[in-house]
N, C-alpha and C. Protein backbone atom coordinates (compact mmCIF):
# COMPACT_ATOMS: atom_id res chain seq x y z
N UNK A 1 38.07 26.21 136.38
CA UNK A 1 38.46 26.36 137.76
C UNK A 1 38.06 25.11 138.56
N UNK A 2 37.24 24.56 138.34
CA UNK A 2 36.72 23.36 138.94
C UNK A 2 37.03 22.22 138.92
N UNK A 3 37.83 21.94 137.52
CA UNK A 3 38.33 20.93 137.17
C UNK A 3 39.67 20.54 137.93
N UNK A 4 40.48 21.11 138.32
CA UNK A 4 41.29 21.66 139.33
C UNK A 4 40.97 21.23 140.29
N UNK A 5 39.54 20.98 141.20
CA UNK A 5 39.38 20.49 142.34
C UNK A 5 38.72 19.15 142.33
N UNK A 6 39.01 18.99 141.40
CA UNK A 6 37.58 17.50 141.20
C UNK A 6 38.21 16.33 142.32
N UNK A 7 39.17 16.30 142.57
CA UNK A 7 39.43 14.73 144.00
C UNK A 7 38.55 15.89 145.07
N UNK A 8 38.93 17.03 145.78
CA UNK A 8 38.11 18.13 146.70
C UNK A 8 36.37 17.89 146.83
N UNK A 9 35.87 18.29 145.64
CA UNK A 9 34.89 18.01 145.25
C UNK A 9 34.27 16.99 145.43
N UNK A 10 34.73 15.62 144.96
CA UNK A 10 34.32 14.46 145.13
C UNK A 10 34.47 13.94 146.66
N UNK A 11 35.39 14.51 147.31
CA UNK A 11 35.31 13.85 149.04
C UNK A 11 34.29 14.58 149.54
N UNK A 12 34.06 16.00 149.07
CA UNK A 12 32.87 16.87 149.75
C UNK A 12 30.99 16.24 149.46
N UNK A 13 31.58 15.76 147.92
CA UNK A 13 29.92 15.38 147.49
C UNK A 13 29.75 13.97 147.54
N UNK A 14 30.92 13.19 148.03
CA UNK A 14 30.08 11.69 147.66
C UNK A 14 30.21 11.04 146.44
N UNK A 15 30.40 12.12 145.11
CA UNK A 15 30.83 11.61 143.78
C UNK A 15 31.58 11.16 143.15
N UNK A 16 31.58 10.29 142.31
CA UNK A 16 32.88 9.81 142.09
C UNK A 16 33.69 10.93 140.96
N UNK A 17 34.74 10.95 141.21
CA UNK A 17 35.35 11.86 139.97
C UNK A 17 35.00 11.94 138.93
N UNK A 18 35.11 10.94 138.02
CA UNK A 18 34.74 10.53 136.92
C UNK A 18 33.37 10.71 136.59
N UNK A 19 32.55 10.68 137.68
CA UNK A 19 31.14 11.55 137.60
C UNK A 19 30.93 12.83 137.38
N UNK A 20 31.78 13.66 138.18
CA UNK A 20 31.68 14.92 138.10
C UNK A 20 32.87 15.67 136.67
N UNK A 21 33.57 14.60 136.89
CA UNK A 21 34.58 15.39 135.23
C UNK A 21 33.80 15.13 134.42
N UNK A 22 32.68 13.85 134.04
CA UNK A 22 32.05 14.13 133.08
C UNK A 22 30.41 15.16 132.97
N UNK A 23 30.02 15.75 133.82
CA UNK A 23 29.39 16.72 134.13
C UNK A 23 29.39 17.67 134.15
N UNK A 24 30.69 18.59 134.42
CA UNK A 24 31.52 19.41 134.37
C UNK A 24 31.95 19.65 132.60
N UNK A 25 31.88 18.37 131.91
CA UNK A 25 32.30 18.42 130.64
C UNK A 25 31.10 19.00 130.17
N UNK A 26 30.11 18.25 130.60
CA UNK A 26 28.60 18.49 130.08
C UNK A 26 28.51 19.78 129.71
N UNK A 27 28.86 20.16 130.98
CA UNK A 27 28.53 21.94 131.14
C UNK A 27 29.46 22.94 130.41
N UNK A 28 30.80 22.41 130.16
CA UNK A 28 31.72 23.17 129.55
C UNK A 28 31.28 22.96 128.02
N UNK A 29 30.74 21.81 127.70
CA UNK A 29 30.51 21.51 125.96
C UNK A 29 29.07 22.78 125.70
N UNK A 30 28.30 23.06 126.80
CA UNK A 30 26.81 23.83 126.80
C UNK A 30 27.42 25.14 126.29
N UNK A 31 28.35 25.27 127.58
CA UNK A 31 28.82 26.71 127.24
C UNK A 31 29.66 27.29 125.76
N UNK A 32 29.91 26.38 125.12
CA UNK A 32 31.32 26.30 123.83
C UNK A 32 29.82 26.64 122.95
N UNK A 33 28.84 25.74 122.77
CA UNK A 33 27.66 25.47 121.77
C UNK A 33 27.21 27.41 122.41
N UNK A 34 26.66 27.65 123.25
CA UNK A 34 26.10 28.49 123.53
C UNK A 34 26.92 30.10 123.27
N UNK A 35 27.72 29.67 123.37
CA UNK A 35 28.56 31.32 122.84
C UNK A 35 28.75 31.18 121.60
N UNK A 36 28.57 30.49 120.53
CA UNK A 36 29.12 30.18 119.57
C UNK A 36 27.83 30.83 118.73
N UNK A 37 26.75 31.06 119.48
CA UNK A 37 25.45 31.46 118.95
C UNK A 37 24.91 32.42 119.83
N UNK A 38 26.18 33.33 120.53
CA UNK A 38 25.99 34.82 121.42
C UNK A 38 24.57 34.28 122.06
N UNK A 39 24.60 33.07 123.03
CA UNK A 39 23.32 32.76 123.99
C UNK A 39 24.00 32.73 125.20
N UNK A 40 23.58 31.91 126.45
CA UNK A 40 23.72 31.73 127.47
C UNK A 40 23.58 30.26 127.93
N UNK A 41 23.75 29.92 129.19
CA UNK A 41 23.53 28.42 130.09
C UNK A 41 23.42 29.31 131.29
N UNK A 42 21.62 28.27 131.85
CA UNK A 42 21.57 28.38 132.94
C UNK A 42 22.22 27.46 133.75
N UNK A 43 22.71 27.09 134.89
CA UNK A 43 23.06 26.31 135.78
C UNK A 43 21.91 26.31 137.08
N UNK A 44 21.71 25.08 137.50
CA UNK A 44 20.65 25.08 138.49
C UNK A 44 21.26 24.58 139.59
């Protein structure tokens, strides 16, 4: 869903896109590893 807003995002935070798509990846690769072994990801 987020990925979808990433230019939105980036005028709101200051970030550059490419910052946050790869962060966003971060978090999507956590979540793929983490179900794959019925766990979880916190997000802070």
């Amino acid at each position: 869903m987020l990925l979808g807003h990433i230019p939105a995002i980036a005028a709101e935070t200051g970030w550059r896109d490419d910052y946050i798509r790869r962060r966003l990846g971060n978090i999507t690769d956590a979540l793929g590893r983490a179900r794959s072994v019925n766990g979880g990801v916190v997000i802070w």
